[in-house]
Protein backbone atom coordinates (compact mmCIF):
# COMPACT_ATOMS: atom_id res chain seq x y z
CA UNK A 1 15.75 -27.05 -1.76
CA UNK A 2 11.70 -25.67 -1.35
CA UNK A 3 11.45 -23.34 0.64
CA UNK A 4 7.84 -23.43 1.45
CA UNK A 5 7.43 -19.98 3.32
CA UNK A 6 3.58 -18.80 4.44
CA UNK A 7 2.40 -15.32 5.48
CA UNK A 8 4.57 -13.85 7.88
CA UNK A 9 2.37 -11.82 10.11
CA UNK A 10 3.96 -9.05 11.79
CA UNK A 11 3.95 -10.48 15.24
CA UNK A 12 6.05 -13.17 14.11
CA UNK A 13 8.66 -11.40 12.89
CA UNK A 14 9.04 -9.04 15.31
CA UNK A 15 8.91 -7.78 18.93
CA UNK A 16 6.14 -5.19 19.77
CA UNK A 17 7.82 -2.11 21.17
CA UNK A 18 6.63 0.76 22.55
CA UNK A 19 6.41 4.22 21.11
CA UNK A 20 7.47 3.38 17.71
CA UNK A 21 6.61 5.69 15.07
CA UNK A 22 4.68 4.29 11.71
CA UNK A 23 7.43 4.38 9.33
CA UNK A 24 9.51 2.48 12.28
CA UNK A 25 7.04 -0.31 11.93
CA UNK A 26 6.64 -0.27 8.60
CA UNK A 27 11.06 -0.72 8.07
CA UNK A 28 11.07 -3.07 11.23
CA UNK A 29 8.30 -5.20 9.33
CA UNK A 30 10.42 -5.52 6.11
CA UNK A 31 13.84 -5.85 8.14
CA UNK A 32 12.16 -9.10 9.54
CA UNK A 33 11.06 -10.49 6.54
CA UNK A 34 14.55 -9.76 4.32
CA UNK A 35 16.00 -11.13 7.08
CA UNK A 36 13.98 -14.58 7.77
CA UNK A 37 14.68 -15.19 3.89
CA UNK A 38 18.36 -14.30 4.45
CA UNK A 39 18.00 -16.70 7.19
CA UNK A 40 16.90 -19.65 5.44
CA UNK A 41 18.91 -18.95 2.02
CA UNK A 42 21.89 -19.41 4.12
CA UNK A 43 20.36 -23.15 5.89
CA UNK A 44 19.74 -24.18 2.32
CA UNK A 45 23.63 -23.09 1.52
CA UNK A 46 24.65 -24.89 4.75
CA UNK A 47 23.01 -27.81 3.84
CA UNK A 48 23.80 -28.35 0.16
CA UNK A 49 25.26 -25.66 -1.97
CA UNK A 50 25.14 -27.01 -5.22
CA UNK A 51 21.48 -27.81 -5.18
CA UNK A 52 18.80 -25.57 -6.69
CA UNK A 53 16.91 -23.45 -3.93
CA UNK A 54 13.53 -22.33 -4.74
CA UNK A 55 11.65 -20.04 -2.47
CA UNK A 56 8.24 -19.70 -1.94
CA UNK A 57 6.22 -16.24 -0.41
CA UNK A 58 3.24 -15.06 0.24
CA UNK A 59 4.42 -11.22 0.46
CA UNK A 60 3.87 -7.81 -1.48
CA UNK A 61 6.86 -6.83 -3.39
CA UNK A 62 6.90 -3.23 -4.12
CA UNK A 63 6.01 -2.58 -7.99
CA UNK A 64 3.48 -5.32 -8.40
CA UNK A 65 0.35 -4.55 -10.09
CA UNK A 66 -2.67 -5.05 -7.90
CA UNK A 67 -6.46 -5.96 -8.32
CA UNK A 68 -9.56 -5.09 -6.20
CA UNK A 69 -10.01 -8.53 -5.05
CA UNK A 70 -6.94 -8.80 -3.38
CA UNK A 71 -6.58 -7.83 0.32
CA UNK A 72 -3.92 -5.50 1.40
CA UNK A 73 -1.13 -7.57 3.31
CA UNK A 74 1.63 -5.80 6.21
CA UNK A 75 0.41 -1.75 6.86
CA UNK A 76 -1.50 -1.30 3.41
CA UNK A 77 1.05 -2.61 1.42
CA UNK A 78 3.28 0.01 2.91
CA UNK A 79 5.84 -2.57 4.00
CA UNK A 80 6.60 -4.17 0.14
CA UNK A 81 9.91 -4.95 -0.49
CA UNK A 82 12.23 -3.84 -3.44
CA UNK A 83 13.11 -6.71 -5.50
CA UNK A 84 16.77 -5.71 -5.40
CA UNK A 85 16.62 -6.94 -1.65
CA UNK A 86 15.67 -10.35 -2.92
CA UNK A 87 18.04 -10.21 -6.16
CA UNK A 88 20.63 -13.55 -5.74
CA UNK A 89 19.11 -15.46 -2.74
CA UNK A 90 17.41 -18.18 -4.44
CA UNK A 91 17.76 -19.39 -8.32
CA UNK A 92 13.89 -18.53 -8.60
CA UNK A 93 11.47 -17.47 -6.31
CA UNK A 94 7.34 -18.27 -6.49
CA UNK A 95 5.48 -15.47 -5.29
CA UNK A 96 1.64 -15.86 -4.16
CA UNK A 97 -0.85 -13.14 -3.00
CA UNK A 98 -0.98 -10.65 -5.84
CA UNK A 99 -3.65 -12.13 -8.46
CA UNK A 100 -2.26 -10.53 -11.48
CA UNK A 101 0.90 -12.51 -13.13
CA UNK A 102 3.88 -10.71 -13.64
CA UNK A 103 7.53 -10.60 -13.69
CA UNK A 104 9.64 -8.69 -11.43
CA UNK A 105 13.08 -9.01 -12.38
CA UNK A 106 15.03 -8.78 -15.75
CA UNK A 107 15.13 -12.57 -16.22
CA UNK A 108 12.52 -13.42 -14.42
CA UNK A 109 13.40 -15.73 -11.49
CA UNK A 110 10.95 -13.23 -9.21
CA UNK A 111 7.75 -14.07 -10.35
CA UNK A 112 4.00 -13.56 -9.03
CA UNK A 113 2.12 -16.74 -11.18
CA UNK A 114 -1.25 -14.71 -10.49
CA UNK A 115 -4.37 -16.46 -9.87
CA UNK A 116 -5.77 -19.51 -11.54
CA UNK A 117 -8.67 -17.81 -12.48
CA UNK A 118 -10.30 -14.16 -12.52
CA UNK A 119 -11.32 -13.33 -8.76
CA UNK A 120 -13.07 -10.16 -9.52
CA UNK A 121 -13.80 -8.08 -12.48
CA UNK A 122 -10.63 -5.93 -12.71
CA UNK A 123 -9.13 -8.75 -13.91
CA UNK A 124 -11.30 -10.00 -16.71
CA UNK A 125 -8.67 -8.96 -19.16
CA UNK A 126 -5.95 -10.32 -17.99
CA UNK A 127 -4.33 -13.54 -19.37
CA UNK A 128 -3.63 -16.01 -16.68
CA UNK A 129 -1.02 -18.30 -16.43
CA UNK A 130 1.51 -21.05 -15.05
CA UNK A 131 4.96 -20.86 -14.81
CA UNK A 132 7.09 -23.91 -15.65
CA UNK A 133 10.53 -23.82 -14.11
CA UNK A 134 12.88 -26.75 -15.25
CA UNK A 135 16.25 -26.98 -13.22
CA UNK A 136 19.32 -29.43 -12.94
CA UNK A 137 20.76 -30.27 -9.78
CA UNK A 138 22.64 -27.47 -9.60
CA UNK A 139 20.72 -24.37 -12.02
CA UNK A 140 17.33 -23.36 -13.21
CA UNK A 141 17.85 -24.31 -17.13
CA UNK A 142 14.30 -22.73 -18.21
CA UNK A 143 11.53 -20.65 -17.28
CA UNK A 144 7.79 -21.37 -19.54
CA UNK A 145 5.06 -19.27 -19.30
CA UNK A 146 1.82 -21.56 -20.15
CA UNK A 147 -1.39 -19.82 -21.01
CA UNK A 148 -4.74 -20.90 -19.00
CA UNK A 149 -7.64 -21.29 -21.63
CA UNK A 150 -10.61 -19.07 -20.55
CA UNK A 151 -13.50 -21.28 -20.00
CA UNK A 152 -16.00 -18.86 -18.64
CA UNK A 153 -15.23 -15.34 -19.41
CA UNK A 154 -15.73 -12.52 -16.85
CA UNK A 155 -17.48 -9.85 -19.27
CA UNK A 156 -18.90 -5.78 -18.00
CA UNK A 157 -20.87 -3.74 -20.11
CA UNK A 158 -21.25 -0.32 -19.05
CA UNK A 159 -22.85 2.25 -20.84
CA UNK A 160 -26.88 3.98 -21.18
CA UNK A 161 -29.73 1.29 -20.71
CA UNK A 162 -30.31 1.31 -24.39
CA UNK A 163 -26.66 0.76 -25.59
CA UNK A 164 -25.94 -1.89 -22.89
CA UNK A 165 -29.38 -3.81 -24.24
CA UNK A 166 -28.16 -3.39 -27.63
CA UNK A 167 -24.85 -5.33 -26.28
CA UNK A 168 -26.39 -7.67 -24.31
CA UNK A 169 -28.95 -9.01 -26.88
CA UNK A 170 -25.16 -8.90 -30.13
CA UNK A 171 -22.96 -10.69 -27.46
CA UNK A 172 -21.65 -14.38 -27.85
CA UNK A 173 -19.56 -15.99 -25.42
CA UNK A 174 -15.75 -16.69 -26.60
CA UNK A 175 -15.53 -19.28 -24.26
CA UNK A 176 -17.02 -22.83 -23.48
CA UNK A 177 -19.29 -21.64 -21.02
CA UNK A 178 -21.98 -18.54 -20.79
CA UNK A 179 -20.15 -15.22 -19.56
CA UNK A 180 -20.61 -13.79 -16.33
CA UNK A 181 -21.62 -10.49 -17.10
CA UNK A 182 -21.65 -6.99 -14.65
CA UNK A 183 -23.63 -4.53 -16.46
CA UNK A 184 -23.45 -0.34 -15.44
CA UNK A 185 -26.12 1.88 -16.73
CA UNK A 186 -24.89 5.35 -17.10
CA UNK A 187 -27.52 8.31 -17.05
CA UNK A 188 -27.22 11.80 -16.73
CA UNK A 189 -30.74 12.30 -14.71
CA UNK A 190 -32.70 10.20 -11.88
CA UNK A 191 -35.21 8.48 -13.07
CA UNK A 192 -36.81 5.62 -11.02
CA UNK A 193 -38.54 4.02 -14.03
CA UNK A 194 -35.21 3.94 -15.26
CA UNK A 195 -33.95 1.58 -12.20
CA UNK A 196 -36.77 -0.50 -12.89
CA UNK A 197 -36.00 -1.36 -16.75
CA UNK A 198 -31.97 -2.12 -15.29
CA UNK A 199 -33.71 -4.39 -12.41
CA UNK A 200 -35.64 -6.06 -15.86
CA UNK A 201 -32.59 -6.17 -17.51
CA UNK A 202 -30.44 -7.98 -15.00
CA UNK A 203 -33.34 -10.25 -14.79
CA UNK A 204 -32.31 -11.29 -18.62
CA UNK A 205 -31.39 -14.82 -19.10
CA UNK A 206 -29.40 -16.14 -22.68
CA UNK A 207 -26.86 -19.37 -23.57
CA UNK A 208 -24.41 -16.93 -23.82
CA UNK A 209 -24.35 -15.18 -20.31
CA UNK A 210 -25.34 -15.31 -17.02
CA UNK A 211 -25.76 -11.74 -15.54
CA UNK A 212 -24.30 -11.53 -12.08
CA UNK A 213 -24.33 -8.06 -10.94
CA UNK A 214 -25.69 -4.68 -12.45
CA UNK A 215 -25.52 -1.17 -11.19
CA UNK A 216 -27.70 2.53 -12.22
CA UNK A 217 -25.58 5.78 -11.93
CA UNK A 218 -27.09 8.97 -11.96
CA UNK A 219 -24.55 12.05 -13.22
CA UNK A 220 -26.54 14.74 -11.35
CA UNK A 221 -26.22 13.05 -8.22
CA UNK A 222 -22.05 13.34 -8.11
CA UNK A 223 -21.98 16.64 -6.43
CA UNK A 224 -18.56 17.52 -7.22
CA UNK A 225 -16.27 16.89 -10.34
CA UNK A 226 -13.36 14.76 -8.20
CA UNK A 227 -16.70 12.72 -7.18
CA UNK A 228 -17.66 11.39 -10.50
CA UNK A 229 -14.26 10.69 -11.01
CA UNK A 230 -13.96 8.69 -7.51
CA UNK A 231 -17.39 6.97 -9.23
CA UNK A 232 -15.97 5.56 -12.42
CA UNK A 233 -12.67 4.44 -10.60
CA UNK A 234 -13.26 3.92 -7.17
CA UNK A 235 -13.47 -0.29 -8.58
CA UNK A 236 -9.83 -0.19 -9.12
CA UNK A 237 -8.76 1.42 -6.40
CA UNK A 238 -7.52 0.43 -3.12
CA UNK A 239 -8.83 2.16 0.04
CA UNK A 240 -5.59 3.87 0.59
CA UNK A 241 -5.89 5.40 -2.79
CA UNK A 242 -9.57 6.44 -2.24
CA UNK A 243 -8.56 8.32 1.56
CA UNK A 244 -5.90 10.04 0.00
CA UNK A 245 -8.27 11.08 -3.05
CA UNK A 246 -10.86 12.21 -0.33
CA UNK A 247 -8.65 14.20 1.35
CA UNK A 248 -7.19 15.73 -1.35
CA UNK A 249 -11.10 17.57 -1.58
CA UNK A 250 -11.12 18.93 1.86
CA UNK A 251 -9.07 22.05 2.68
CA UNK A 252 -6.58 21.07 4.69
CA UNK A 253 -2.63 21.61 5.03
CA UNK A 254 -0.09 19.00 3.72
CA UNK A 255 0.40 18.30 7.48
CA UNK A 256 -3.06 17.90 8.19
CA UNK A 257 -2.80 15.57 5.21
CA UNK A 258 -0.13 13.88 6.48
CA UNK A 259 -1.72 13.35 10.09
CA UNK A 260 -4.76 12.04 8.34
CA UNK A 261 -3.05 9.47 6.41
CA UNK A 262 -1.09 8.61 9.63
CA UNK A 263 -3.73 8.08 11.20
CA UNK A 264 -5.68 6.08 8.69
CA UNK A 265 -2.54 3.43 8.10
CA UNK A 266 -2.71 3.23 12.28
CA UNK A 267 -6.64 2.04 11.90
CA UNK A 268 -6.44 0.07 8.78
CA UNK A 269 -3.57 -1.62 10.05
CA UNK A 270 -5.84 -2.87 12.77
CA UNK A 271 -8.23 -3.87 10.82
CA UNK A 272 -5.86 -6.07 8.24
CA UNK A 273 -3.93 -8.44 10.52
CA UNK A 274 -5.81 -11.81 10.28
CA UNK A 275 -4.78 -13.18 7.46
């Protein structure tokens, strides 16, 4: 049995209602989807026990290890599921959505494959993959993990214009195709001429790499120390994690807080449901 489940948007799976608070959405969101699963586990059983079920989803599972090019799915993410929930359903189940590969469960029949390829620059180290899952009629008898070569490397060099010149003019590609290569020139002062030589350098051109992208930050323009912080992260970070880190700078009471976020999962919500 493939069960070959999409995105289940919220509407779907179940009935608006009035005057529900957030956190009832966000458990009447993850009732629906345990329970559609439930739903269809039981169809398969009804249909042929002894066969091998394998379920698909496109879902966030609570634990799962996120990049910045992925879009936050269901209330910010707020509505992943424990694995647990999932835990002797199905003999394996493919996961889809989350870009990073990575097992969920002890012997891993809960398993985001990840992406293909890297979709942004967070995830230019990590090693991409396919999983192989070999069954009998009536088990899953193996589960291979098989590496995906890196043809064209994802490469950033961050660092003061001189050092990342220095880098740029040493590096050779490790792959069978020229590098696509971010650079981030770190100063402590403004200095326009300084923009300039970066606009020169990301005008650079080698057999090794192709530069894509480049950045200048200044030090003395971060006005606080939590903002040059927020600077060198803010990349990884999803824009949850960046309200709550803005907050976190004003002076304002844990309810206040609290009301805030609230409020922010209310408009973001709004803002996330076309998939």
């Amino acid at each position: 049995h493939i069960l070959a489940v999409p995105f289940l948007r919220e509407g779907d799976i179940r009935k608006s209602q009035a005057g529900l608070s957030y956190s009832d959405k966000v458990q009447a969101l993850k009732e629906g989807i345990l329970d559609h699963y439930r739903h269809l586990s039981q169809m398969a059983d009804d249909s042929d026990p002894k066969l091998v079920t394998i379920a698909m989803g496109h879902l966030y599972m609570q634990g799962a290890t996120l990049s910045d090019s992925e879009r936050d799915i269901h209330i910010g993410n707020q509505a992943g599921i424990g694995v647990h929930s999932f835990e002797g359903l199905f003999d394996y189940m493919a996961l889809g959505h989350i870009h990073r590969p990575q097992r969920l469960n002890k012997d891993g029949s809960i398993q985001y494959s990840g992406s293909p390829i890297s979709l942004s620059y967070s995830e230019r180290q990590d090693t991409k993959q396919v999983i192989v899952v070999e069954t009998k009629s009536d088990r899953v008898v193996n589960i291979d993990v098989v590496q995906i070569p890196v043809f064209r490397p994802l490469v950033r060099f961050k660092g003061t214009l001189e050092n990342v010149r220095t880098t740029l003019q040493q590096y050779r590609s490790s792959g069978r195709l020229p590098a696509l290569v971010e650079i981030h020139v770190q100063q402590k002062h403004r200095d326009q001429s300084l923009v300039l030589e970066t606009i020169k350098l990301g005008e650079m051109s080698s057999p090794h790499y192709t530069i894509v992208n480049y950045r200048v930050t200044f030090e003395d323009q971060l006005q606080s120390p939590s903002d040059k912080g927020l600077e060198i992260q803010i990349e990884d970070m999803t824009p949850r994690e960046v309200f709550i880190k803005r907050i976190a700078d004003e002076d304002f009471s844990e309810e206040q807080k609290k009301d805030l976020l609230d409020a922010f999962e209310e408009v973001y919500e709004l803002t996330t449901q076309v998939e």
